[in-house]
C-alpha atoms as a PDB file:
ATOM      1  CA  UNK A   1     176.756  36.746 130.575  1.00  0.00           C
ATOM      2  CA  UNK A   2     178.005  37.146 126.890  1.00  0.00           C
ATOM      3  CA  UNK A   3     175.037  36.126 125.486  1.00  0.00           C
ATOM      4  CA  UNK A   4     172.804  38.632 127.917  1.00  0.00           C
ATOM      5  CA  UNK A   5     175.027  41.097 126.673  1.00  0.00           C
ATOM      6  CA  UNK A   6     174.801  40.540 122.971  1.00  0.00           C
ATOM      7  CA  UNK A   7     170.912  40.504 123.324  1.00  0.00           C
ATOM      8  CA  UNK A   8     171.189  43.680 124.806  1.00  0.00           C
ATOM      9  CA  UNK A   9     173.139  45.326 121.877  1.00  0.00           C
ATOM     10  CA  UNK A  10     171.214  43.886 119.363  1.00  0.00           C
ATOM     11  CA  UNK A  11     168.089  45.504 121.194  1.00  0.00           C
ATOM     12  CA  UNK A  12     169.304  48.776 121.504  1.00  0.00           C
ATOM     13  CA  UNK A  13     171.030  48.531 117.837  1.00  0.00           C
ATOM     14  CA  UNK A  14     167.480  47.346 116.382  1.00  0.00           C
ATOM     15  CA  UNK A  15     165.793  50.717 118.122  1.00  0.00           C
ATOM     16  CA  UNK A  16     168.322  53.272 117.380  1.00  0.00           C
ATOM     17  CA  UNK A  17     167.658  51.633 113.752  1.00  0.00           C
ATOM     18  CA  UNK A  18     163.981  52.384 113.896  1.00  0.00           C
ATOM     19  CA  UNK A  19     164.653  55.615 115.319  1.00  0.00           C
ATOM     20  CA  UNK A  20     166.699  56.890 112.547  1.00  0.00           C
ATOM     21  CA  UNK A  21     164.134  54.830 110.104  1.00  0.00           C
ATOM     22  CA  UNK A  22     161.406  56.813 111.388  1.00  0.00           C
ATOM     23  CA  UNK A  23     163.475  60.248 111.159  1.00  0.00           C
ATOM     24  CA  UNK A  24     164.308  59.688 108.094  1.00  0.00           C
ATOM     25  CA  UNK A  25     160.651  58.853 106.622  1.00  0.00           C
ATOM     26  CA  UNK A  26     159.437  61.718 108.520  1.00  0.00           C
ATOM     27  CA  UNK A  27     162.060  64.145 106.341  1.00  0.00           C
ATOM     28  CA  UNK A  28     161.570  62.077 103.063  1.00  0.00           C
ATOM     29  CA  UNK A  29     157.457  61.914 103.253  1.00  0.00           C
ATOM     30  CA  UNK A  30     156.958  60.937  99.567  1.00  0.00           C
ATOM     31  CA  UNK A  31     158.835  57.884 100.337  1.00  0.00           C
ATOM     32  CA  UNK A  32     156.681  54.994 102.541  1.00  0.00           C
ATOM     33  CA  UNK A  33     158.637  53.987 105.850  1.00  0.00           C
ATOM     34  CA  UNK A  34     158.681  50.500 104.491  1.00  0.00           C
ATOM     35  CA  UNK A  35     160.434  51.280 101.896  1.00  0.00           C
ATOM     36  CA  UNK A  36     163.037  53.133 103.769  1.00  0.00           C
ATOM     37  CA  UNK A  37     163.148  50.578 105.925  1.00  0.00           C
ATOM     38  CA  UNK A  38     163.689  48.125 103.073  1.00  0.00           C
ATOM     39  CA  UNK A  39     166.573  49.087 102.027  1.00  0.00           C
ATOM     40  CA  UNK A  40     168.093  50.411 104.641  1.00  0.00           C
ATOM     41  CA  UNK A  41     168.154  46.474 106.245  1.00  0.00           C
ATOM     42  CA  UNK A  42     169.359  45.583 102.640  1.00  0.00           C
ATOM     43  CA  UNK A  43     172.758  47.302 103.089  1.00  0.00           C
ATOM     44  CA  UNK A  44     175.225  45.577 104.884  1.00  0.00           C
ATOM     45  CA  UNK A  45     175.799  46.029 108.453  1.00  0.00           C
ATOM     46  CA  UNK A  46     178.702  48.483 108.275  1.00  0.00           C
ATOM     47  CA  UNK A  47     176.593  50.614 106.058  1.00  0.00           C
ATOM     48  CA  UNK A  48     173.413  50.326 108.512  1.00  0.00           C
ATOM     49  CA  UNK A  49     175.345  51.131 111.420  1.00  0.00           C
ATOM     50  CA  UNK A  50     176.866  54.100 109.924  1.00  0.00           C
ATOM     51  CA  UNK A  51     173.319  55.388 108.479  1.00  0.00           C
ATOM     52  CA  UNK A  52     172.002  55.058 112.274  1.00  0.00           C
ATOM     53  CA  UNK A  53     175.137  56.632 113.875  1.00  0.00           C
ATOM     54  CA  UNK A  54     174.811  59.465 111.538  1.00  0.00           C
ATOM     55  CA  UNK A  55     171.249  60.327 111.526  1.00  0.00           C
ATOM     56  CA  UNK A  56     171.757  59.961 115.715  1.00  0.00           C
ATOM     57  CA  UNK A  57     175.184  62.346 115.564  1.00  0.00           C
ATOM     58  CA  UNK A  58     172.950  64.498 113.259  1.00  0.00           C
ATOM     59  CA  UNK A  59     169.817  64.546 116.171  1.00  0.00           C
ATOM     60  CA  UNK A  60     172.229  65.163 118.899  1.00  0.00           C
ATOM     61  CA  UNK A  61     174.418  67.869 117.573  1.00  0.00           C
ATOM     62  CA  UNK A  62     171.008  70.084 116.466  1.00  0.00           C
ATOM     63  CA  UNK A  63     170.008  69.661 120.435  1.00  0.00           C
ATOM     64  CA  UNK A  64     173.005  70.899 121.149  1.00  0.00           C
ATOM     65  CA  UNK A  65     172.436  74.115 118.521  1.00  0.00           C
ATOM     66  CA  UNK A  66     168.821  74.455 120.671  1.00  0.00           C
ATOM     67  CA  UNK A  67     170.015  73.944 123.764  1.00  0.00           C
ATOM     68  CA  UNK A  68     172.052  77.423 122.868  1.00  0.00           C
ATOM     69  CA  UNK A  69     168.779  79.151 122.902  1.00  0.00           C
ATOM     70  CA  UNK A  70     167.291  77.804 126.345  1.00  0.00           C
ATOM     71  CA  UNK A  71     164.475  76.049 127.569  1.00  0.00           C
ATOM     72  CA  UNK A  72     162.944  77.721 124.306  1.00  0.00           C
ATOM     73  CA  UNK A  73     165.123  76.593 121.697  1.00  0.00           C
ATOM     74  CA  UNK A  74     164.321  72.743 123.464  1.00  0.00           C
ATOM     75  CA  UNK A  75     161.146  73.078 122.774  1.00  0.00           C
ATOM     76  CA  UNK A  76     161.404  74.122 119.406  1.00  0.00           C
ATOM     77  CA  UNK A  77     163.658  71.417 118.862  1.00  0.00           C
ATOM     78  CA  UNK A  78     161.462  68.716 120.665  1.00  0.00           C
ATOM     79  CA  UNK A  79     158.108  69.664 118.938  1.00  0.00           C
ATOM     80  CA  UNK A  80     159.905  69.865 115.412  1.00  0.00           C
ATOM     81  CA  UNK A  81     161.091  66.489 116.490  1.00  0.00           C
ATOM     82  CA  UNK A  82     157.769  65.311 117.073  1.00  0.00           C
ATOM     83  CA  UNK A  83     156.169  66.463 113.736  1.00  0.00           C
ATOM     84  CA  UNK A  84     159.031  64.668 111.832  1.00  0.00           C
ATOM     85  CA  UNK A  85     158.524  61.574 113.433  1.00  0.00           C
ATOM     86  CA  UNK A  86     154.635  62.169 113.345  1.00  0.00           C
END
């Protein structure tokens, strides 16, 4: 059971990782992915986990802001999503 669990956090830790990766290229575009990726796996864990947990915070606070402004302000906020990560 432990070890099902621990596979299942390191999953979920590896794509809320690539998530923020991929947030973060899409903001920094002169910068390649890889790169960002790079180094962000070069720092250690404490500092990978707190780059992912802010970027994340960061994500769900600004729904939050759009969800202030309806089902339009969503949709704003989902399709600028979109073209970051694009």
């Amino acid at each position: 059971m432990a070890q099902t669990a621990r596979q299942i956090k390191k999953r979920i830790g590896l794509t809320a990782r690539n998530v923020a990766v991929t947030l973060i290229a899409g903001v920094c575009r002169w910068v390649p992915i890889e790169e960002i990726n790079a180094r962000i796996c070069a720092r250690p864990m404490r500092d990978q986990v707190l780059i992912t947990v802010g970027v994340l915070a960061i994500l769900a606070g600004l729904s939050l802001l759009a969800a202030q402004f309806g089902w339009i302000g969503m949709l704003v906020f989902w399709l600028a999503v979109i073209v970051i990560a694009n």
